[in-house]
C-alpha atoms as a PDB file:
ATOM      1  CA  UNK A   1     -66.467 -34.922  16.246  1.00  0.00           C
ATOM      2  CA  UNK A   2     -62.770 -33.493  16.242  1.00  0.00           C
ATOM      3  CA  UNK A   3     -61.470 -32.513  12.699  1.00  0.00           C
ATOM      4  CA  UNK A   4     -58.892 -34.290  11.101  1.00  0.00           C
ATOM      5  CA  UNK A   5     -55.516 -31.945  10.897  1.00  0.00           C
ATOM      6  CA  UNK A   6     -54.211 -30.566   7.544  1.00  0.00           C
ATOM      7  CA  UNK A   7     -51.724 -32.291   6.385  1.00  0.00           C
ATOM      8  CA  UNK A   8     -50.357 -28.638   5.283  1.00  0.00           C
ATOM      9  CA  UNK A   9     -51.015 -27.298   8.671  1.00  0.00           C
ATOM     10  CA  UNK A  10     -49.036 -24.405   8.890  1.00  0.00           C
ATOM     11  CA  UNK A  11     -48.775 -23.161  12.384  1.00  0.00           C
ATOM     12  CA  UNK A  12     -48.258 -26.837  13.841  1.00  0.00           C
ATOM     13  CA  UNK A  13     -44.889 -27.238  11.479  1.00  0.00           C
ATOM     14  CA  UNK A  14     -43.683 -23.921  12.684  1.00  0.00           C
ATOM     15  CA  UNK A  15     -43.802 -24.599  15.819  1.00  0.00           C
ATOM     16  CA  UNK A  16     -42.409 -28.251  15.687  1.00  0.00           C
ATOM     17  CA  UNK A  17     -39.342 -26.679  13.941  1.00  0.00           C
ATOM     18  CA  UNK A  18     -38.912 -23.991  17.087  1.00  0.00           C
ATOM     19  CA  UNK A  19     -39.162 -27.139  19.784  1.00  0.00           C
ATOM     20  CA  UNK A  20     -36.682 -29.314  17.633  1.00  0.00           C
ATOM     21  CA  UNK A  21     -34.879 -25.953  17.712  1.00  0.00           C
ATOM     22  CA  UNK A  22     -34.962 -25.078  21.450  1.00  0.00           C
ATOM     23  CA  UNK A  23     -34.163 -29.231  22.251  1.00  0.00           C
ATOM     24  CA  UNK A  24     -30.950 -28.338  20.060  1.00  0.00           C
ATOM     25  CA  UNK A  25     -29.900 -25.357  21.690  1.00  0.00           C
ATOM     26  CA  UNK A  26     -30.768 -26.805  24.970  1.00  0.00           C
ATOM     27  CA  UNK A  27     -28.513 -30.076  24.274  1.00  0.00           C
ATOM     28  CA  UNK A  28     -25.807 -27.694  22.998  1.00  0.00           C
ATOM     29  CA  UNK A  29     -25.922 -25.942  26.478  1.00  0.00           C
ATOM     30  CA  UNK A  30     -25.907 -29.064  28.317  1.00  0.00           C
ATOM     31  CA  UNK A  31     -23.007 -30.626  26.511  1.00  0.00           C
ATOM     32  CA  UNK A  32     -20.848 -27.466  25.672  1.00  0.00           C
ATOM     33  CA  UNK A  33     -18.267 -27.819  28.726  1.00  0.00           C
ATOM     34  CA  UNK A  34     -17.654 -31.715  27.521  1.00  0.00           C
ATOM     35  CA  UNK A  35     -17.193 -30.407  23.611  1.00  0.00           C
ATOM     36  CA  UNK A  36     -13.710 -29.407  23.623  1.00  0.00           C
ATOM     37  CA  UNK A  37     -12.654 -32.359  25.955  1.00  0.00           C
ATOM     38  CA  UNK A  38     -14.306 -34.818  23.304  1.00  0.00           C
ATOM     39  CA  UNK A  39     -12.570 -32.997  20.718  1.00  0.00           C
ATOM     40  CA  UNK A  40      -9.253 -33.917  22.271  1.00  0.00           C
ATOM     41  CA  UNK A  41     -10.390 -37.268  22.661  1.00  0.00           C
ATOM     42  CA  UNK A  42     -10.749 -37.465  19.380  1.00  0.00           C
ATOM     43  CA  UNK A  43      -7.497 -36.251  18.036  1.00  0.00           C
ATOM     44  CA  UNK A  44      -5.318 -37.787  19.856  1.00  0.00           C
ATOM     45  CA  UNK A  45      -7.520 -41.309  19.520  1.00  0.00           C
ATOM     46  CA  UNK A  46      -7.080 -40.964  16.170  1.00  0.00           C
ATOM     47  CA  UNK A  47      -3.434 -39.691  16.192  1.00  0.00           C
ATOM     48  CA  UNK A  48      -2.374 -42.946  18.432  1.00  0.00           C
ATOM     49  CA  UNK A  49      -5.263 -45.639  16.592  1.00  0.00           C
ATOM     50  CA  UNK A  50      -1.582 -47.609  14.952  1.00  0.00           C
ATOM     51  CA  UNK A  51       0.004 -47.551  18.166  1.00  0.00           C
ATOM     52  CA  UNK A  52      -3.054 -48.475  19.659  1.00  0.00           C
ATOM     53  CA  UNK A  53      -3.778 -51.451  17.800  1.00  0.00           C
ATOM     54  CA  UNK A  54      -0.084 -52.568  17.667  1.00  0.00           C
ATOM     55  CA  UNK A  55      -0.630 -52.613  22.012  1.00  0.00           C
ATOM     56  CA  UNK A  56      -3.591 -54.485  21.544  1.00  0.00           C
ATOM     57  CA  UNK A  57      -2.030 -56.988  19.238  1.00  0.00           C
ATOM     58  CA  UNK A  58       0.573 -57.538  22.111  1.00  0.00           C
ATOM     59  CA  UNK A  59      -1.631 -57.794  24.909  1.00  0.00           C
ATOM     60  CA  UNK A  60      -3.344 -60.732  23.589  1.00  0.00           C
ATOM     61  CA  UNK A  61      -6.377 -58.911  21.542  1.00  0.00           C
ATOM     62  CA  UNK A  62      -7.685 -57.979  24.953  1.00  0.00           C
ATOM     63  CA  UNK A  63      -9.296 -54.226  24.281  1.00  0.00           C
ATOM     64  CA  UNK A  64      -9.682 -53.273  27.675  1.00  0.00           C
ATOM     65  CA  UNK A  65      -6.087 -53.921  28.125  1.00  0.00           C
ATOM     66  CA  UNK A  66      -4.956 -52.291  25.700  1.00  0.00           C
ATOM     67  CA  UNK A  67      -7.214 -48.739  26.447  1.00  0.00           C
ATOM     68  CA  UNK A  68      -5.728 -49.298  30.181  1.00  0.00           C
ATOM     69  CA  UNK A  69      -1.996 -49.161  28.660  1.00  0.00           C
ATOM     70  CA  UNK A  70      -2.764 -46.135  25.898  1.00  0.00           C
ATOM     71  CA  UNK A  71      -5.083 -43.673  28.989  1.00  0.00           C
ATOM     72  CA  UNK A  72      -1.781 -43.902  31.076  1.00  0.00           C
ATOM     73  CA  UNK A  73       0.833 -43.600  27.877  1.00  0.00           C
ATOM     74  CA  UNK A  74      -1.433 -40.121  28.007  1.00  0.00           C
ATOM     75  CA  UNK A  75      -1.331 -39.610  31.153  1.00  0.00           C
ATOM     76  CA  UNK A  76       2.437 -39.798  30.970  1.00  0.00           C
ATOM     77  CA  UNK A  77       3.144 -37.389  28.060  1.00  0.00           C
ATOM     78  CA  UNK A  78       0.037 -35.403  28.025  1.00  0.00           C
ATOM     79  CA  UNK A  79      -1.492 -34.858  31.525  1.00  0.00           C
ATOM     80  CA  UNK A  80       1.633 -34.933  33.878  1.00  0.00           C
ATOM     81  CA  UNK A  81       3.636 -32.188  32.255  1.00  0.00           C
ATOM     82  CA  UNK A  82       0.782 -29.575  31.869  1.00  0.00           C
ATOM     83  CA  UNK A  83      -0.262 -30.173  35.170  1.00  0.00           C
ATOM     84  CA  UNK A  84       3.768 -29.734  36.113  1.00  0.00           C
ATOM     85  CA  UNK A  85       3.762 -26.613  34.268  1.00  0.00           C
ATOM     86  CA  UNK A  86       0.376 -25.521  35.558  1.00  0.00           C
ATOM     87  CA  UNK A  87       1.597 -25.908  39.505  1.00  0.00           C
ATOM     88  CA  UNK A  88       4.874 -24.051  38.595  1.00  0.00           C
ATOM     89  CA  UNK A  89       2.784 -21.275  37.361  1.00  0.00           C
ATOM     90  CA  UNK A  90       0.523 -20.958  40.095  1.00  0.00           C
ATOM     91  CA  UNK A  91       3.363 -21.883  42.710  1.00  0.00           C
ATOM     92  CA  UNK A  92       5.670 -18.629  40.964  1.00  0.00           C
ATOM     93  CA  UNK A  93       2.551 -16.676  41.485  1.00  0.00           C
ATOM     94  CA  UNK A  94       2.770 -16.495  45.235  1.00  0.00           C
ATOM     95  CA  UNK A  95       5.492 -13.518  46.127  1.00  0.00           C
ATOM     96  CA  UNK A  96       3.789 -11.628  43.328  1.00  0.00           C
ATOM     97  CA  UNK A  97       0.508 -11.806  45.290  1.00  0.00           C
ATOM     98  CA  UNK A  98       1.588 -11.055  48.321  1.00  0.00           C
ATOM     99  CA  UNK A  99       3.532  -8.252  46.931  1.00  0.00           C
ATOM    100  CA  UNK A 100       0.419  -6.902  45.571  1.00  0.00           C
ATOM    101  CA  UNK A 101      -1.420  -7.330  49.160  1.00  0.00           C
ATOM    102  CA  UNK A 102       1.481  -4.827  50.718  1.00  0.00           C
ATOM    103  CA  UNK A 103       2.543  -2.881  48.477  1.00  0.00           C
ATOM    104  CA  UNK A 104       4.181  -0.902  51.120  1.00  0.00           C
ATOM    105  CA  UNK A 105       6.214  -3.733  51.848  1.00  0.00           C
ATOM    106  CA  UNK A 106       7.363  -4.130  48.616  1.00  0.00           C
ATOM    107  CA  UNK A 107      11.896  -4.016  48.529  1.00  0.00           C
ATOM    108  CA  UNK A 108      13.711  -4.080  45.600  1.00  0.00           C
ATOM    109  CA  UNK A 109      16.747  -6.607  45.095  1.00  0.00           C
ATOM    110  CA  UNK A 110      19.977  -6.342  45.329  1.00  0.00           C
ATOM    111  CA  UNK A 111      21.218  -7.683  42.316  1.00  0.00           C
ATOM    112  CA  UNK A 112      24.724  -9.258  43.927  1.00  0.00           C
ATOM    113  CA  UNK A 113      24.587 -11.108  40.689  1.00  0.00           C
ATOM    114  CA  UNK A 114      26.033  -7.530  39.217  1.00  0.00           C
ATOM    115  CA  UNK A 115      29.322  -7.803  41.085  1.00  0.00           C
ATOM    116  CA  UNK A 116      30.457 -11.450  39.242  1.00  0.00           C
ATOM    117  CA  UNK A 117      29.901  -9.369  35.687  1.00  0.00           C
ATOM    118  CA  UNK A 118      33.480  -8.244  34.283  1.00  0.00           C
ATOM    119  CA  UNK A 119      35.053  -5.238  34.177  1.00  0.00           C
ATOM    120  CA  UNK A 120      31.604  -3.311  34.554  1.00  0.00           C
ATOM    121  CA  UNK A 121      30.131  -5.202  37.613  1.00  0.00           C
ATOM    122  CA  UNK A 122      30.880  -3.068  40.354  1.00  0.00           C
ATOM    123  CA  UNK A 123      30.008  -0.252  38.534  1.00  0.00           C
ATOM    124  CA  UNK A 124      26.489  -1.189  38.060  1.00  0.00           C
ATOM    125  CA  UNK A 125      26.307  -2.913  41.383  1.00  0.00           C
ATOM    126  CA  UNK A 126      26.910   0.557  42.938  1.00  0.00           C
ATOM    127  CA  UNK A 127      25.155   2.291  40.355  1.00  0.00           C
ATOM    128  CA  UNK A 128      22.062   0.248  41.361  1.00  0.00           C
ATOM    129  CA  UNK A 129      22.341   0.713  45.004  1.00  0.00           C
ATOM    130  CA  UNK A 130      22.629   4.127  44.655  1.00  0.00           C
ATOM    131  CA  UNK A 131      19.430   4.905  42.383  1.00  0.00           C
ATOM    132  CA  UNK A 132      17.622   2.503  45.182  1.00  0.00           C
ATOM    133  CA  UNK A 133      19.025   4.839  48.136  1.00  0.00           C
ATOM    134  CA  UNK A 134      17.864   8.368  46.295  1.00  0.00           C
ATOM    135  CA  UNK A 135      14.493   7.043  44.195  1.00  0.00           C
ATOM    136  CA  UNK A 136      13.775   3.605  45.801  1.00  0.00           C
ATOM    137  CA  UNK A 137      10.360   4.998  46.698  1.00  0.00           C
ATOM    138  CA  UNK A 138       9.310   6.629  43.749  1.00  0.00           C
ATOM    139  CA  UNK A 139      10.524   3.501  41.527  1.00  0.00           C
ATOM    140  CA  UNK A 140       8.242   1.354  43.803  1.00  0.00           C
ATOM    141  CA  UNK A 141       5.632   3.730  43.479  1.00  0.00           C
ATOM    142  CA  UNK A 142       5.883   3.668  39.587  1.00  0.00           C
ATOM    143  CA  UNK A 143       5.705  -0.460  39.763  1.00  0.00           C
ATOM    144  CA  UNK A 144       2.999  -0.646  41.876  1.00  0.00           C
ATOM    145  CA  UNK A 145       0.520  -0.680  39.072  1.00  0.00           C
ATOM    146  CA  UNK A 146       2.471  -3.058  36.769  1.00  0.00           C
ATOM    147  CA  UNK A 147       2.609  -5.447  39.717  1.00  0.00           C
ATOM    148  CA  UNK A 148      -1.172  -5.061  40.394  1.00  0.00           C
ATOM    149  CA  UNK A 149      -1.595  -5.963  36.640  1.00  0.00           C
ATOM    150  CA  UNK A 150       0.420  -8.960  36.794  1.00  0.00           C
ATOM    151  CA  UNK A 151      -1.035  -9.903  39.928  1.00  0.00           C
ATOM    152  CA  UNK A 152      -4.448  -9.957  38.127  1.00  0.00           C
ATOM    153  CA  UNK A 153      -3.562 -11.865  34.839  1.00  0.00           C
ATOM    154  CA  UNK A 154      -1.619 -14.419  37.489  1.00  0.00           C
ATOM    155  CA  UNK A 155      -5.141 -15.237  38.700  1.00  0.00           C
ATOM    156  CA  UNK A 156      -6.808 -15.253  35.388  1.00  0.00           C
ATOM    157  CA  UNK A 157      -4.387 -17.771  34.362  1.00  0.00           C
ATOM    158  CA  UNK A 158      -5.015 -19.648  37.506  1.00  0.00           C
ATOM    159  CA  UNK A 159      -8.741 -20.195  36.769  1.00  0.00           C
ATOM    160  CA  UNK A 160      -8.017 -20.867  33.006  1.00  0.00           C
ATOM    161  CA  UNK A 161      -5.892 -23.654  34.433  1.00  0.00           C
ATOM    162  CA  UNK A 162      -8.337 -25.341  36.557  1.00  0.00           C
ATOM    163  CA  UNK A 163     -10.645 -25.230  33.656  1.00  0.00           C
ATOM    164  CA  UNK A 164      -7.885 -26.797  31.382  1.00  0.00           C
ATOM    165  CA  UNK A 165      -7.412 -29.588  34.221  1.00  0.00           C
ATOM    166  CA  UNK A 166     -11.270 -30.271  33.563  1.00  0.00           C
ATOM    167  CA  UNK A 167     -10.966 -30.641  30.149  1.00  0.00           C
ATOM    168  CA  UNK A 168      -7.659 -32.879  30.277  1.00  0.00           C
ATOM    169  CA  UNK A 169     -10.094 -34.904  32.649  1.00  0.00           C
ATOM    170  CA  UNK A 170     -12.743 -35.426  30.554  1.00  0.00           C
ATOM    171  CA  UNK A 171     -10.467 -35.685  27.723  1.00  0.00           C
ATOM    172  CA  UNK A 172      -8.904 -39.142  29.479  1.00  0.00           C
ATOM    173  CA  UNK A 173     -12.298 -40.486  30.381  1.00  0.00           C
ATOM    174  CA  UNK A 174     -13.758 -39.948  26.519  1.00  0.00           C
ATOM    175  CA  UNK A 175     -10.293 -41.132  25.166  1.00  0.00           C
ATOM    176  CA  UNK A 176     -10.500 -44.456  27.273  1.00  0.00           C
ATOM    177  CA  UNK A 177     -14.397 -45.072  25.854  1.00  0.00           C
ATOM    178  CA  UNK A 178     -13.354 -43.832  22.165  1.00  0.00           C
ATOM    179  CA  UNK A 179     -10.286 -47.212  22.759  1.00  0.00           C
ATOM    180  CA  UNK A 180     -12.627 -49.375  24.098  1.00  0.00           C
ATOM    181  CA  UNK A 181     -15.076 -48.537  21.204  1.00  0.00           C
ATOM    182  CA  UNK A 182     -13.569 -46.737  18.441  1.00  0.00           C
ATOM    183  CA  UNK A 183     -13.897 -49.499  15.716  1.00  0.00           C
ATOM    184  CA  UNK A 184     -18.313 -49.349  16.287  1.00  0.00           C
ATOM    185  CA  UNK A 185     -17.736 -45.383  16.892  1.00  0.00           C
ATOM    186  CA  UNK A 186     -16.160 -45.208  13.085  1.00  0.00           C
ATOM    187  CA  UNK A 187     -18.174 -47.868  11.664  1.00  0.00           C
ATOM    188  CA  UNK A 188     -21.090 -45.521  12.711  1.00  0.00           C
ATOM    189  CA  UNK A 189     -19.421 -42.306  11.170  1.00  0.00           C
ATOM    190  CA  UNK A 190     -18.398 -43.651   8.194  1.00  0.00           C
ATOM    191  CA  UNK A 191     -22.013 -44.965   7.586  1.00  0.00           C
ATOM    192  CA  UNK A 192     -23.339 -41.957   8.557  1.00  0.00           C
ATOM    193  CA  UNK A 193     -21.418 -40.327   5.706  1.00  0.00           C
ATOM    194  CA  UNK A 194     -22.112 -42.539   3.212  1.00  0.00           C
ATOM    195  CA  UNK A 195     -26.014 -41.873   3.627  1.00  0.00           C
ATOM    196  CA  UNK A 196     -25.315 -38.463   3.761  1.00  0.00           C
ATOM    197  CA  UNK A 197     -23.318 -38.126   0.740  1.00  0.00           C
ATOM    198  CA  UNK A 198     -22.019 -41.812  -0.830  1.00  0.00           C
ATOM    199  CA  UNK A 199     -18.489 -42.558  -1.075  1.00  0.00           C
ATOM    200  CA  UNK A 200     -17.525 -39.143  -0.949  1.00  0.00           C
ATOM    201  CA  UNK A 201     -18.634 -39.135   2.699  1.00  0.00           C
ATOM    202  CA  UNK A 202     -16.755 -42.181   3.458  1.00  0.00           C
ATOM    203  CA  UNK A 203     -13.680 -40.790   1.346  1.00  0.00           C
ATOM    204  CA  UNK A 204     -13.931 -37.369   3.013  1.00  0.00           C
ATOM    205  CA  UNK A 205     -13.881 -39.213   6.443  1.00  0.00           C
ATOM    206  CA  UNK A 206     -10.790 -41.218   6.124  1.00  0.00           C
ATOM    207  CA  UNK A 207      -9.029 -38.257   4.391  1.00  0.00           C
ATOM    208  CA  UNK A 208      -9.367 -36.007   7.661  1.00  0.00           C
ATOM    209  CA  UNK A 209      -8.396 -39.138   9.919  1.00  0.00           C
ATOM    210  CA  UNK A 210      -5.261 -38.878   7.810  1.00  0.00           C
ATOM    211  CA  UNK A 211      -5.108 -35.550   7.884  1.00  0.00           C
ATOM    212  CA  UNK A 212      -5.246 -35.030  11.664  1.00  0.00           C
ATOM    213  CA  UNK A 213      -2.748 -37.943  12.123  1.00  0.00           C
ATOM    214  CA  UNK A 214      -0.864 -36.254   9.599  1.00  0.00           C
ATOM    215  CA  UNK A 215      -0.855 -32.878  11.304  1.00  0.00           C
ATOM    216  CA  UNK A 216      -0.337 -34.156  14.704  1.00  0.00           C
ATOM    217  CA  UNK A 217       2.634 -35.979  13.950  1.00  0.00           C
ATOM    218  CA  UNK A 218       4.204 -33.058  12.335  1.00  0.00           C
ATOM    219  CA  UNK A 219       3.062 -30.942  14.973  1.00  0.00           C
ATOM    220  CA  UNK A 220       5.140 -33.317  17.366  1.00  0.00           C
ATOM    221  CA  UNK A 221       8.542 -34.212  15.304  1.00  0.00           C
ATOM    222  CA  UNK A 222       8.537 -30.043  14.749  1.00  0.00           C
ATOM    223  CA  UNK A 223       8.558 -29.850  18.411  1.00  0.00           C
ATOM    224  CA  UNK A 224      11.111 -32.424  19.245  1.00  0.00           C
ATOM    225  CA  UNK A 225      13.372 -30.825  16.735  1.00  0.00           C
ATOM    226  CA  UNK A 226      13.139 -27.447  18.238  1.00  0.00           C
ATOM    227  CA  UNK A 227      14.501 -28.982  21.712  1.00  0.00           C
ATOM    228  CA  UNK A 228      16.946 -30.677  20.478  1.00  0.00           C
ATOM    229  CA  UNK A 229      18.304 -28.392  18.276  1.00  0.00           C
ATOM    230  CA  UNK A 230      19.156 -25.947  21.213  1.00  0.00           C
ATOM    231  CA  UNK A 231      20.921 -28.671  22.701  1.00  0.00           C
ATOM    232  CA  UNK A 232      23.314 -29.511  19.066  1.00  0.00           C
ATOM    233  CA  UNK A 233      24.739 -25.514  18.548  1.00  0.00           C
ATOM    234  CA  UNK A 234      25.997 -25.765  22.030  1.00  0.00           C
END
């Protein structure tokens, strides 16, 4: 006849805390190249839950609608101009790469630019052409390493993108769910908090919706007044 376990069974409670452990760690593993995408998701959900439900308020109450309307309002001023800026990076890339492949290949410009400048233009122009025709080869040689540098942090920066295209992916695809069901997704947080700590919880909840909205607002009226500024002194 088997025993009957202590209820104070030492061992077995140590080692049910290292599986519910190692489960953790292994769903943190699992999920860790989705986090920062759903963390995205999340702000800018939040940020645009007003304009959201003003949409949805115009398109007849119909939810699906309106998470159709607000994933491609993201797509518009989100999405497209990183990816823009992304190609133009990877696009300007190109001569520095193949400069780096033959570096024996490698001419400096002419700088006809210098001739329009007044007064001094010509000067330099011919300044410039001569330092080319005496040390041409020894300022190449001297470059050489910068350029191989560059070429290096040029493809760094081109991985880095394609993982930041992933992340604006999954971004879209948790940001369309977190429309469709944001209202259950807070109803679920917010009673989560309250079991955890009472209205505090649910106070501390909608205080960092606010805050984030808050911040991300800012974030974007500081922005628009920088470029237009620019555009006002001249």
């Amino acid at each position: 006849m088997e025993k009957a376990q202590s209820p104070n069974d030492l061992p077995k409670f140590i080692f049910s805390i290292i599986a519910i452990l190692l489960m953790i760690a292994a769903c943190f593993w699992i999920l860790k190249p989705f986090i920062l995408g759903f963390l995205w998701a999340g702000m800018v959900v939040i940020t645009n839950w007003p304009l959201f439900k003003k949409i949805e308020s115009k398109l007849w109450h119909k939810k699906w609608l309106a998470s159709i309307a607000m994933t491609l309002l993201v797509i518009l001023l989100f999405v497209i101009p990183f990816v823009i800026l992304i190609g133009s990076i990877i696009q300007n890339s190109g001569p520095l790469i193949e400069w780096a492949k033959s570096p024996t290949e490698i001419r400096l410009p002419e700088l006809l630019l210098l001739k329009n400048l007044p007064f001094i233009g010509n000067k330099l122009f011919y300044g410039w052409h001569t330092l080319v025709a005496n040390d041409g080869n020894t300022l190449i040689a001297k470059l050489q390493p910068y350029i191989g540098e560059a070429t290096s942090w040029f493809l760094t920066q081109a991985i880095n993108a394609g993982r930041f295209v992933f992340h604006l992916v999954v971004m879209l695809l948790f940001s369309a769910l977190l429309y469709l069901k944001g209202e259950s997704v807070i109803l679920s947080i917010r009673h989560f908090a309250i079991r955890l700590a009472g209205t505090r919880g649910d106070t501390a909840i909608l205080l960092a919706g606010q805050s984030i909205r808050a911040v991300a607002l800012s974030v974007v009226v500081t922005a628009l007044i920088q470029a237009r500024l620019p555009v006002v002194l001249v």
